[in-house]
C-alpha atoms as a PDB file:
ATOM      1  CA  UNK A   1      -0.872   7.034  14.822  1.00  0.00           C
ATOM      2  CA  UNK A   2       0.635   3.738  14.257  1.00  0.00           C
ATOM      3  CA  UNK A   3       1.455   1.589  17.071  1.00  0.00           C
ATOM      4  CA  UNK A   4       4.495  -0.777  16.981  1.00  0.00           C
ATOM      5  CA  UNK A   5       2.822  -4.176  18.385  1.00  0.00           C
ATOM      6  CA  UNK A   6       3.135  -7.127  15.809  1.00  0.00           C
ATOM      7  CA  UNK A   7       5.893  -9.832  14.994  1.00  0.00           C
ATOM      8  CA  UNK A   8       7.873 -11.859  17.456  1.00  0.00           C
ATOM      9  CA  UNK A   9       9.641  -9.716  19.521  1.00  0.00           C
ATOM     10  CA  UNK A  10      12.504 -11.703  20.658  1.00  0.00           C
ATOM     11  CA  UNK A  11      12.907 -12.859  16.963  1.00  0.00           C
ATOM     12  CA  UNK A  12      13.012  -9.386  15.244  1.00  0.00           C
ATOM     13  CA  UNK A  13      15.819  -7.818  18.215  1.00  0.00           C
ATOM     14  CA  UNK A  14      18.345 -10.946  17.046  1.00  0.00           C
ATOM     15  CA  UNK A  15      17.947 -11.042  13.347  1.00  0.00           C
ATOM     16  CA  UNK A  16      18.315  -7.096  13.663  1.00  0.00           C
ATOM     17  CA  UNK A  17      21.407  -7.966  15.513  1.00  0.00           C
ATOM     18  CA  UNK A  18      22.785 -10.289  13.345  1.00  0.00           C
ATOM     19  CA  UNK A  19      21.637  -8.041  10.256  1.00  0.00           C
ATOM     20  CA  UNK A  20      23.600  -5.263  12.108  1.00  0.00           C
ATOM     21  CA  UNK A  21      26.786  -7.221  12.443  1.00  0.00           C
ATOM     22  CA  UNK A  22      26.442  -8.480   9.314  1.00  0.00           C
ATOM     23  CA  UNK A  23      26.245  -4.778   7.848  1.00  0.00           C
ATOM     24  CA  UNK A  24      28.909  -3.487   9.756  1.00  0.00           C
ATOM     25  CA  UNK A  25      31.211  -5.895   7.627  1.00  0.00           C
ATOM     26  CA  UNK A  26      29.922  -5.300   4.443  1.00  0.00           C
ATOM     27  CA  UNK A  27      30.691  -1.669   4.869  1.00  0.00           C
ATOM     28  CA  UNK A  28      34.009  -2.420   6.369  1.00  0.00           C
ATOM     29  CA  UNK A  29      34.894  -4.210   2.794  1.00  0.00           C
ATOM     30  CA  UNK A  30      33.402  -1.695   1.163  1.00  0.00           C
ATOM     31  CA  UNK A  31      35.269   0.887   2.773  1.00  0.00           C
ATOM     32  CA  UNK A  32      38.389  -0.930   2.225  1.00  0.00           C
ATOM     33  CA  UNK A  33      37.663  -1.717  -1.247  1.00  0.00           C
ATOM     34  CA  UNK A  34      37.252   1.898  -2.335  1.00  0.00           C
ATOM     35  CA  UNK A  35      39.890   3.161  -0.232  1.00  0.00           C
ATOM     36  CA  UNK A  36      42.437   1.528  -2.880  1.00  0.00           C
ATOM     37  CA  UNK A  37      41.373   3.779  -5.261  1.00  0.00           C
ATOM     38  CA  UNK A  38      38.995   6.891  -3.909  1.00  0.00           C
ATOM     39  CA  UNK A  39      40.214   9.008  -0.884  1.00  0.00           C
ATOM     40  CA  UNK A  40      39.108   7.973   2.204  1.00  0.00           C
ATOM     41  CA  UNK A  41      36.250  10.103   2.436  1.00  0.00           C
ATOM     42  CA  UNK A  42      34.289   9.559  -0.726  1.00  0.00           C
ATOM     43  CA  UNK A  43      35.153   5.579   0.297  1.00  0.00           C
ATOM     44  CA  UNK A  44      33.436   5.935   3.834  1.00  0.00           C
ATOM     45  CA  UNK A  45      30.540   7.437   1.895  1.00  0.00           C
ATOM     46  CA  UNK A  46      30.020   5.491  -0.974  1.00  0.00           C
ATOM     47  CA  UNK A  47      30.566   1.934   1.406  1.00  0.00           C
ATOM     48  CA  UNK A  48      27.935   3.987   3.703  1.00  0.00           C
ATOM     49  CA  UNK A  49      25.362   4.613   1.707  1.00  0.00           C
ATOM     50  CA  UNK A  50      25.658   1.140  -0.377  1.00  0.00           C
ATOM     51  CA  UNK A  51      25.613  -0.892   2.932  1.00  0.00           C
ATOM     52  CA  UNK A  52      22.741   1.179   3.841  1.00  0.00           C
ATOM     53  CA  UNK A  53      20.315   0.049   0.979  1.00  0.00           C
ATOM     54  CA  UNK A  54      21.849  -3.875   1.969  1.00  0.00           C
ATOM     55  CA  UNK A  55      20.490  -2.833   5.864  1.00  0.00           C
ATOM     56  CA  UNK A  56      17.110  -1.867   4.208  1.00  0.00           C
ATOM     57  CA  UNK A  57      16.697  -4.900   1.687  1.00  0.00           C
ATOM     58  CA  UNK A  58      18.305  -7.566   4.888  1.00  0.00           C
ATOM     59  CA  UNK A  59      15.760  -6.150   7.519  1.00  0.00           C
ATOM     60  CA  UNK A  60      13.159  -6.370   5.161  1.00  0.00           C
ATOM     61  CA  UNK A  61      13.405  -9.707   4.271  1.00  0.00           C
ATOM     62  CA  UNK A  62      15.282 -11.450   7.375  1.00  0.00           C
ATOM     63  CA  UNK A  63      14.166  -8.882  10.430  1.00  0.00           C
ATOM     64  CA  UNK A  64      11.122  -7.871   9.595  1.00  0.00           C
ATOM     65  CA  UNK A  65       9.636 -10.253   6.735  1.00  0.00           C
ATOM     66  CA  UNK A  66       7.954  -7.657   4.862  1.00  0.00           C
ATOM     67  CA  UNK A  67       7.637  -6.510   1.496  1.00  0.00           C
ATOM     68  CA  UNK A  68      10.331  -3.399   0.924  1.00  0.00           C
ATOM     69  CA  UNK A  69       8.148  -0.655  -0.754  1.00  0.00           C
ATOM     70  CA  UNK A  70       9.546   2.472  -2.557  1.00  0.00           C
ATOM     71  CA  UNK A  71       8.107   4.883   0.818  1.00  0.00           C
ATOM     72  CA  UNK A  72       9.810   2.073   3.236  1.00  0.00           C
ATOM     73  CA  UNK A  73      13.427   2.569   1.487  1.00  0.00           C
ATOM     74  CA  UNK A  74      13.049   6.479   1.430  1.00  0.00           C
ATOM     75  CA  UNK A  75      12.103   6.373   4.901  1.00  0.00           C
ATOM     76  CA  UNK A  76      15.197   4.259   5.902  1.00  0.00           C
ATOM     77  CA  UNK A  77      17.116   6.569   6.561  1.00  0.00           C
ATOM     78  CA  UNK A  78      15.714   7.801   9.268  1.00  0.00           C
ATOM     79  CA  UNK A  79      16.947   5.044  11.365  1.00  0.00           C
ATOM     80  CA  UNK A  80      20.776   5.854  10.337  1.00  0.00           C
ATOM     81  CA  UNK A  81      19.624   9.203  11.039  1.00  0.00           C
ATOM     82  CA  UNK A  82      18.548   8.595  14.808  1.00  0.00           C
ATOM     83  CA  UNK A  83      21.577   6.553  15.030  1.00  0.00           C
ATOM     84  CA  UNK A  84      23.877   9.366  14.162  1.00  0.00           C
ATOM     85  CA  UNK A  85      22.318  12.055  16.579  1.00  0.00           C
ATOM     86  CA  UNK A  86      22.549   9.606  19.377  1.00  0.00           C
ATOM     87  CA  UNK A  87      26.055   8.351  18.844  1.00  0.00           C
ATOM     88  CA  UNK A  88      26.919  11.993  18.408  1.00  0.00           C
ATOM     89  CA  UNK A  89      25.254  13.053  21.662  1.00  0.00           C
ATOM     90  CA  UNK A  90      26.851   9.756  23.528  1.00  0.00           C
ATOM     91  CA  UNK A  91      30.125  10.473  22.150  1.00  0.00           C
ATOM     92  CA  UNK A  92      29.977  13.986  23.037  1.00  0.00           C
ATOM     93  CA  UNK A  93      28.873  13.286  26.754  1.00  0.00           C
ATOM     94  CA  UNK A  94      31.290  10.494  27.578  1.00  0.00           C
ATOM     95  CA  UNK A  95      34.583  12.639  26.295  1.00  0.00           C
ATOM     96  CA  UNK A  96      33.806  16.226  27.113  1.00  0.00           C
ATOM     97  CA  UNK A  97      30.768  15.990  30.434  1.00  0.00           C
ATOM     98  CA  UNK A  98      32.239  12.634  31.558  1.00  0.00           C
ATOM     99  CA  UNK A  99      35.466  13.216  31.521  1.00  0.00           C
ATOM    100  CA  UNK A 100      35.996   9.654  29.577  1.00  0.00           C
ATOM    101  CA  UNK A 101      38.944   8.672  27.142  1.00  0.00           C
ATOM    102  CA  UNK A 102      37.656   9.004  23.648  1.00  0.00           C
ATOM    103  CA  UNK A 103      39.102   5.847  22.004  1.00  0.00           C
ATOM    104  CA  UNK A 104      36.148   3.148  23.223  1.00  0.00           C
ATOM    105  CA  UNK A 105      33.188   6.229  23.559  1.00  0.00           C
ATOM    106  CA  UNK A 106      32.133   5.613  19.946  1.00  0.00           C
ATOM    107  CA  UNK A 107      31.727   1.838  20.928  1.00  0.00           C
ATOM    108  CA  UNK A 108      29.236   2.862  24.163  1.00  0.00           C
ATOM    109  CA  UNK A 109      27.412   5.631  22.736  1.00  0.00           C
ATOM    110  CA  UNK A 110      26.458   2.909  19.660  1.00  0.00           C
ATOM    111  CA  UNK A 111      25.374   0.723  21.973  1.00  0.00           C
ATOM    112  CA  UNK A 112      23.471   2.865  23.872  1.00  0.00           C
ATOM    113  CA  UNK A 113      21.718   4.279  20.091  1.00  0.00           C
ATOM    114  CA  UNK A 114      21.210   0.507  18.866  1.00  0.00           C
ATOM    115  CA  UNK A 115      17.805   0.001  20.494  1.00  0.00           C
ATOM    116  CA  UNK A 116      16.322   3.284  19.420  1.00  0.00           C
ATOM    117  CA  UNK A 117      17.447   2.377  16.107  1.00  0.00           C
ATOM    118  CA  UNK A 118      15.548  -0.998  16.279  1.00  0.00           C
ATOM    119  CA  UNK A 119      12.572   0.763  17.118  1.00  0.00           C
ATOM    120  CA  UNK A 120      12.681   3.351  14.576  1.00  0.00           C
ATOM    121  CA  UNK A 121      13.347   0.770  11.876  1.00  0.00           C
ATOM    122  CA  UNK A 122      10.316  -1.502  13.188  1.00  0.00           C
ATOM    123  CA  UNK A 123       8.525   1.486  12.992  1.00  0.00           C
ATOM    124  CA  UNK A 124       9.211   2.530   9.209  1.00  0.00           C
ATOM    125  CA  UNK A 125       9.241  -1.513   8.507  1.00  0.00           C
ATOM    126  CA  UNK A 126       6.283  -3.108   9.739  1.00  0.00           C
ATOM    127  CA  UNK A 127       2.811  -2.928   8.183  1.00  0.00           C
ATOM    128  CA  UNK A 128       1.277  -0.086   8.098  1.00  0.00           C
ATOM    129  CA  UNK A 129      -2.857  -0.581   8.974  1.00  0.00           C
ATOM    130  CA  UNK A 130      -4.005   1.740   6.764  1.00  0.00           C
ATOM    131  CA  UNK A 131      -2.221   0.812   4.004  1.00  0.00           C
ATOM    132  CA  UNK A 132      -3.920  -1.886   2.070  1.00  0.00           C
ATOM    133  CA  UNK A 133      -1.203  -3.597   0.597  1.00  0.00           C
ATOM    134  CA  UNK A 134       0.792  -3.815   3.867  1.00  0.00           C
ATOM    135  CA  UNK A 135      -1.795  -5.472   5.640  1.00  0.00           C
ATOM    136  CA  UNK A 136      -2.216  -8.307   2.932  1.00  0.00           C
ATOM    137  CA  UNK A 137       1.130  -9.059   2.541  1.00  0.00           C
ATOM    138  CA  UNK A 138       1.221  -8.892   6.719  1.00  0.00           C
ATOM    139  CA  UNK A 139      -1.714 -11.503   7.135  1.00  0.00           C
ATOM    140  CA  UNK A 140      -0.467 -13.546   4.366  1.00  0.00           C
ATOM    141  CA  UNK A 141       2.912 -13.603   6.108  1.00  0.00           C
ATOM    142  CA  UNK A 142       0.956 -14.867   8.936  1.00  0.00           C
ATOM    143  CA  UNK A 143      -0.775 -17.325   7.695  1.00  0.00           C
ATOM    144  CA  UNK A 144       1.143 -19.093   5.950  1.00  0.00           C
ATOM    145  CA  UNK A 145       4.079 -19.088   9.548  1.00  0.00           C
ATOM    146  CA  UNK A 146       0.335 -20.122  11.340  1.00  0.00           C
ATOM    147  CA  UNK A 147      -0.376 -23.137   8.393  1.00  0.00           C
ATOM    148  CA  UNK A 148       3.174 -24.279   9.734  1.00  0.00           C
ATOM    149  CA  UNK A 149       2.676 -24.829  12.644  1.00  0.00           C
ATOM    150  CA  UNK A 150       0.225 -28.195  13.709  1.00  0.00           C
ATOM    151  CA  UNK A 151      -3.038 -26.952  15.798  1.00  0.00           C
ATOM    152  CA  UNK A 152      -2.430 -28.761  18.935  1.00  0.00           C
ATOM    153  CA  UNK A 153       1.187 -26.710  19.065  1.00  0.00           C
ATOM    154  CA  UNK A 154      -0.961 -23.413  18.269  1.00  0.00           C
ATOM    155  CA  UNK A 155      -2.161 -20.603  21.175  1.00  0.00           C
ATOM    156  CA  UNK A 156      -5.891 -21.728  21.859  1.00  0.00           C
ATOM    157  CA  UNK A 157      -7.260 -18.501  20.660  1.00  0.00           C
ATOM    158  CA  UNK A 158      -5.114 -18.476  17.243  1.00  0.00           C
ATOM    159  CA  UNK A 159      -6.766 -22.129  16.778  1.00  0.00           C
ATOM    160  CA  UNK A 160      -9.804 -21.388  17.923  1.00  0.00           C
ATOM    161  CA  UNK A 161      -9.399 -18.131  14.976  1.00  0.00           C
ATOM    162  CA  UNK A 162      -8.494 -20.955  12.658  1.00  0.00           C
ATOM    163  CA  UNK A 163     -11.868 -23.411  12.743  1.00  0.00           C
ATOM    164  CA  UNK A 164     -14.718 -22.960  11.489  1.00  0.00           C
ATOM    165  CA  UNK A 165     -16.785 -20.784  13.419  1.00  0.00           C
ATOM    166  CA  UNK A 166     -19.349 -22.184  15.576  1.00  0.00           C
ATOM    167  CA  UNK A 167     -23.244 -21.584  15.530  1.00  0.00           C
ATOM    168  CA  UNK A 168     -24.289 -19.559  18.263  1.00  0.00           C
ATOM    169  CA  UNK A 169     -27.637 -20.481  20.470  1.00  0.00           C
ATOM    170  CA  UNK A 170     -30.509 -20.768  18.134  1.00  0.00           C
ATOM    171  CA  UNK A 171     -28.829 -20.817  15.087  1.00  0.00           C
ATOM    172  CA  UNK A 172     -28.916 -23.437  12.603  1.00  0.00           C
ATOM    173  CA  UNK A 173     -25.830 -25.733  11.870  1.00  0.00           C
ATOM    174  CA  UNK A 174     -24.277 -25.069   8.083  1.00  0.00           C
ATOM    175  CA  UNK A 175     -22.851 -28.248   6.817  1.00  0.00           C
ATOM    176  CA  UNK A 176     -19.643 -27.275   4.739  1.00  0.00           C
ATOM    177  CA  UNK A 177     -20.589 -30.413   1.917  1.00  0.00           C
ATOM    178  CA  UNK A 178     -23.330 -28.769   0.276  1.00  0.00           C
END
């Protein structure tokens, strides 16, 4: 099973944010675009599924800073899905078990789907281990963020990670001129 422990945290929750905002209006003008000439369904789902694929390219590149692969984008979804069945749920127990007005319950029960949608997209975004390519384009990533940064700014262990490694006791020194 894949675990979902690399990348700067704090980073990846405000791009996704921002990403998410950002979204929101493209869809919006998408929707309104279409509307002047499709009905009003077909418009929600055409400016739905277009501003989906934008999510997907967005949070690759900005959020997540990973290569988009063909299983990544067909996996997508699944974060729009988790989204829906939560807003659906929320929306269902603020008007009808909580006795709430319906006109701002869309607005809490997103809120309350938004960070199980982060994690399910970091989850379908991030490297996976076992897949070669992934992991390349993960370290490379990192590498070149870590060649950014000068050593004395670095975490000791990263720099330590960075030198050349030491000769233990009783082993002979290598000299890198040769």
């Amino acid at each position: 099973m894949r675990t979902v422990t690399t990348g700067p945290m704090p980073r990846q929750i405000a791009t996704f944010a921002v990403v998410g905002v950002v979204n929101t209006g493209l869809y919006y003008g998408l929707y309104l675009l279409f509307l002047v000439r499709l009905p009003y369904l077909l418009a929600h789902v055409l400016a739905f599924l277009l501003s989906m694929v934008g999510s997907f390219f967005l949070n690759a590149r900005f959020t997540y800073r990973t290569r988009p692969t063909w299983r990544k984008f067909l996996l997508f979804p699944l974060t729009n899905a988790a989204n829906f069945v939560i807003t659906t749920a929320g929306v269902y127990v603020i008007v009808d078990v909580l006795r709430a007005g319906s006109r701002f319950a869309p607005l809490l029960a997103s809120a309350a789907a938004i960070p199980v949608t982060f994690v399910v997209s970091r989850w379908i975004m991030m490297p996976n281990p076992r897949d070669k390519r992934d992991t390349q384009t993960a370290r490379t990533a990192q590498t070149a963020r870590t060649a950014l940064v000068p050593e004395k700014q670095r975490a000791p262990a990263e720099a330590d990670a960075l030198r050349e490694p030491r000769p233990g006791p009783g082993e002979p020194v290598r000299s890198r001129h040769r």
